[in-house]
Protein backbone atom coordinates (compact mmCIF):
# COMPACT_ATOMS: atom_id res chain seq x y z
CA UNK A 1 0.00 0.00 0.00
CA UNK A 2 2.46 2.54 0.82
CA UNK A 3 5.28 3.16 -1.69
CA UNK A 4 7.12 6.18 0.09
CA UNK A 5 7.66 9.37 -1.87
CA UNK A 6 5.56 7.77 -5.63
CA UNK A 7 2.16 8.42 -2.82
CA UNK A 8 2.79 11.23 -1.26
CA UNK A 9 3.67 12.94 -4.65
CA UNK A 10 -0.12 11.30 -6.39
CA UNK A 11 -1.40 12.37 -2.99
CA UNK A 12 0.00 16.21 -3.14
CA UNK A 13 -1.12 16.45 -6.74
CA UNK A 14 -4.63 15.43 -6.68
CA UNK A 15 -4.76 18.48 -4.18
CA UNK A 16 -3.13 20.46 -6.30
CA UNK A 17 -5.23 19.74 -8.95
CA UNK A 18 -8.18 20.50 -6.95
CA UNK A 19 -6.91 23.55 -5.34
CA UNK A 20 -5.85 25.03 -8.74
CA UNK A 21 -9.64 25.53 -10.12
CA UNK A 22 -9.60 28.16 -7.19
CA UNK A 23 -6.88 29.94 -9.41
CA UNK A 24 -8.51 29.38 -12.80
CA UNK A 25 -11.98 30.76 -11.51
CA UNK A 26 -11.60 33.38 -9.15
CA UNK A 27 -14.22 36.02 -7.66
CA UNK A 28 -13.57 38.43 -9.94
CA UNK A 29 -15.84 41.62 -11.02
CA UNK A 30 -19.53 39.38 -11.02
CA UNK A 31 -18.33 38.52 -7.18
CA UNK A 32 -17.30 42.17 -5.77
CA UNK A 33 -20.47 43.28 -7.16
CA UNK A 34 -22.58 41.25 -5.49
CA UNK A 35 -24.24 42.39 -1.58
CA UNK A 36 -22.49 40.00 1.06
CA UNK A 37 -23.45 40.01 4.56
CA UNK A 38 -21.12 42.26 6.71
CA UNK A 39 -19.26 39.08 7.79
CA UNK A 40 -18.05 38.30 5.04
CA UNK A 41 -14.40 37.27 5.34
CA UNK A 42 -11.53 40.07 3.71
CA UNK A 43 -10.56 38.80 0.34
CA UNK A 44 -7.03 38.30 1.69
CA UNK A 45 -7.96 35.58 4.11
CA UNK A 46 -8.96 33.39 1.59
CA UNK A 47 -5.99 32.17 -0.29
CA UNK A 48 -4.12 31.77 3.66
CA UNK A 49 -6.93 29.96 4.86
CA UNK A 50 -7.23 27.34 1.67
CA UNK A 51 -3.48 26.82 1.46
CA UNK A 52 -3.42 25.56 5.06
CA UNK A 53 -6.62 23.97 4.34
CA UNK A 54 -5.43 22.10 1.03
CA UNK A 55 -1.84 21.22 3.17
CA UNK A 56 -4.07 19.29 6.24
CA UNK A 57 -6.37 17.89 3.19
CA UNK A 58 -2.96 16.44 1.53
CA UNK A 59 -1.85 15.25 4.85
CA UNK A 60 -4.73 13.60 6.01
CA UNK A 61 -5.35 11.65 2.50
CA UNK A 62 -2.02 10.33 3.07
CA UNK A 63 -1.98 9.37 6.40
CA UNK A 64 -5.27 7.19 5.45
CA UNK A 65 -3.79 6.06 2.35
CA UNK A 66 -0.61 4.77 3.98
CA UNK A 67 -2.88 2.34 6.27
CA UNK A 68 -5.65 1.57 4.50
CA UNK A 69 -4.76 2.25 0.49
CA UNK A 70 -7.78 1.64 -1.75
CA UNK A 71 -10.41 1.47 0.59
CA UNK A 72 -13.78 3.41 0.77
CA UNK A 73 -12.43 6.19 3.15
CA UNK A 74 -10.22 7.03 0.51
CA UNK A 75 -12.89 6.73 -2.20
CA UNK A 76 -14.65 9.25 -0.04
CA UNK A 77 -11.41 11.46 0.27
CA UNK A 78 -11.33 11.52 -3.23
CA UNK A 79 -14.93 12.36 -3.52
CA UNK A 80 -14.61 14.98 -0.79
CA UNK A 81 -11.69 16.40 -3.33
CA UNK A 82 -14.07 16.76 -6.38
CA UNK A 83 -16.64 18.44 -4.63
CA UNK A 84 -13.99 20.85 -3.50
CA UNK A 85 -13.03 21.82 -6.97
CA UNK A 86 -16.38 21.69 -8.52
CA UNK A 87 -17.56 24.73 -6.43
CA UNK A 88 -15.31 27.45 -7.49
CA UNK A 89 -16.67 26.69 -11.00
CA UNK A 90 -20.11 26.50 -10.18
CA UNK A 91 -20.01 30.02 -8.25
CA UNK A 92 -16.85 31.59 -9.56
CA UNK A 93 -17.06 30.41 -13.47
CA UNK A 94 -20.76 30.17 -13.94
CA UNK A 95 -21.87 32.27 -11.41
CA UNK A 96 -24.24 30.17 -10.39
CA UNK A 97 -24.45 30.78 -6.25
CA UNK A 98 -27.48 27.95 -6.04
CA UNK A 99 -25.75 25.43 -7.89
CA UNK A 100 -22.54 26.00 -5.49
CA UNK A 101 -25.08 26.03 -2.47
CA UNK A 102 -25.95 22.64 -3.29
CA UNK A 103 -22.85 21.14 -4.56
CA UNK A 104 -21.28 22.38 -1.08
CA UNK A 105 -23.82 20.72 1.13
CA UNK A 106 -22.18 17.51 -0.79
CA UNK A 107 -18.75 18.84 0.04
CA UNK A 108 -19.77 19.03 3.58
CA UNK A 109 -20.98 15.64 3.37
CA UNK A 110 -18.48 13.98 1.89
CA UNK A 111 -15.77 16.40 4.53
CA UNK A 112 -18.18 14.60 7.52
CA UNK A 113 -17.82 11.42 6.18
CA UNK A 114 -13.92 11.18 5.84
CA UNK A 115 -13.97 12.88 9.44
CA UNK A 116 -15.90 9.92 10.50
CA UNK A 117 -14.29 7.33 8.33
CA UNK A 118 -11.10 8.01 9.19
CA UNK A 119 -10.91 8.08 12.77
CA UNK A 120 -10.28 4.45 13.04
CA UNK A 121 -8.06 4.42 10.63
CA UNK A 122 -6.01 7.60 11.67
CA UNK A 123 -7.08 9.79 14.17
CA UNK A 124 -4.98 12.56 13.21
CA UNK A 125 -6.29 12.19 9.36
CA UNK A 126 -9.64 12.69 11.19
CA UNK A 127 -9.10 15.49 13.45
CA UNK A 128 -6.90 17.44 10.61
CA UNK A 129 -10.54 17.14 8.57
CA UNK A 130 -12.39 19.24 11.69
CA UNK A 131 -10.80 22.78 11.05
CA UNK A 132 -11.85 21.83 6.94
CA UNK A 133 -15.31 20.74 7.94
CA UNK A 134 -16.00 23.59 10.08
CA UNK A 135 -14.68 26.11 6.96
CA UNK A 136 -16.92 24.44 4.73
CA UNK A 137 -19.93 25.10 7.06
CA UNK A 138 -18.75 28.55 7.11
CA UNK A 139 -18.80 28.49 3.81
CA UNK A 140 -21.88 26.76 2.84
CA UNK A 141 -24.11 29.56 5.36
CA UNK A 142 -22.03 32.42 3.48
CA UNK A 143 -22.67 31.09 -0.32
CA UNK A 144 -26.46 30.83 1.05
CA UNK A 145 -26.45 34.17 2.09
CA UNK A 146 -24.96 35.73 -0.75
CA UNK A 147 -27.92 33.66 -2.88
CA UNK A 148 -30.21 35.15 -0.65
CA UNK A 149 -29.06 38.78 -0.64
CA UNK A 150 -28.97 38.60 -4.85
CA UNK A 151 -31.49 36.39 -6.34
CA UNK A 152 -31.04 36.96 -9.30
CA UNK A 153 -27.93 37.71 -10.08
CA UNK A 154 -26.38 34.75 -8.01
CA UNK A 155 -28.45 32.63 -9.78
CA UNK A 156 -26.75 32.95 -13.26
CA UNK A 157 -29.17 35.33 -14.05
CA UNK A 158 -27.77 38.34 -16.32
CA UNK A 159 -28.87 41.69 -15.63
């Protein structure tokens, strides 16, 4: 199962992968014009808060892949993954704020799931998931609000 540096580098590059649709569709004009709620994070926090977010993802996948290799926690890691790259073009690329409300509650589900999954299997895999899980619930209530606060236009609705 564990084949030293040949994993961790399939391991770092799926999150790469993943993290790099954040840099191919980013907020942009459509997103600074849009009302947020006045807790809405700076725009600098962002990239900080993913980078340590994608580093724990990374290290967690690979602390469940090095004891339990194909398995269905890591089906669900990978799962978790997709999700996580899927949103930025759903609300970023197609500006489509309900779609990415949706797709994110299957983020968060797939994020609970590994956080449960893993704990036998590596409790550190599992607790490096919390700090993720509780940033996509931040997440999921602020892409809800800023649906809520523009209808229209957050629903891929041109004006």
């Amino acid at each position: 199962m564990f084949n030293g540096w040949l994993d961790v580098i399939a391991i770092v590059g799926l999150t790469v992968a993943a993290a790099t649709t954040g840099s191919i569709f980013r907020p942009g004009p459509f997103y600074d014009s849009l009302k947020k709620p006045s807790w809405n994070p700076p725009d600098w926090l962002f990239p900080i808060a993913w980078t340590i977010l994608y580093a724990m993802i990374a290290f967690a996948g690979w602390l469940v892949w090095r004891e339990a290799g194909v398995s269905v926690v890591m089906a669900v890691w990978l799962a978790q993954l997709g999700c996580n790259a899927l949103w930025s073009y759903l609300a970023f690329g197609l500006q489509r704020f309900d779609w990415a409300f949706w797709e994110v509650g299957l983020l968060w589900l797939a994020t609970a799931l590994f956080t449960v999954l893993a704990w036998p299997i590596s409790q550190l895999a599992s607790v490096l998931f919390m700090p993720y899980l509780a940033w996509v619930t931040f997440a999921a209530v602020l892409n809800l609000t800023i649906w809520r606060l523009n209808p229209e236009r957050a629903a891929g609705v041109r004006s």
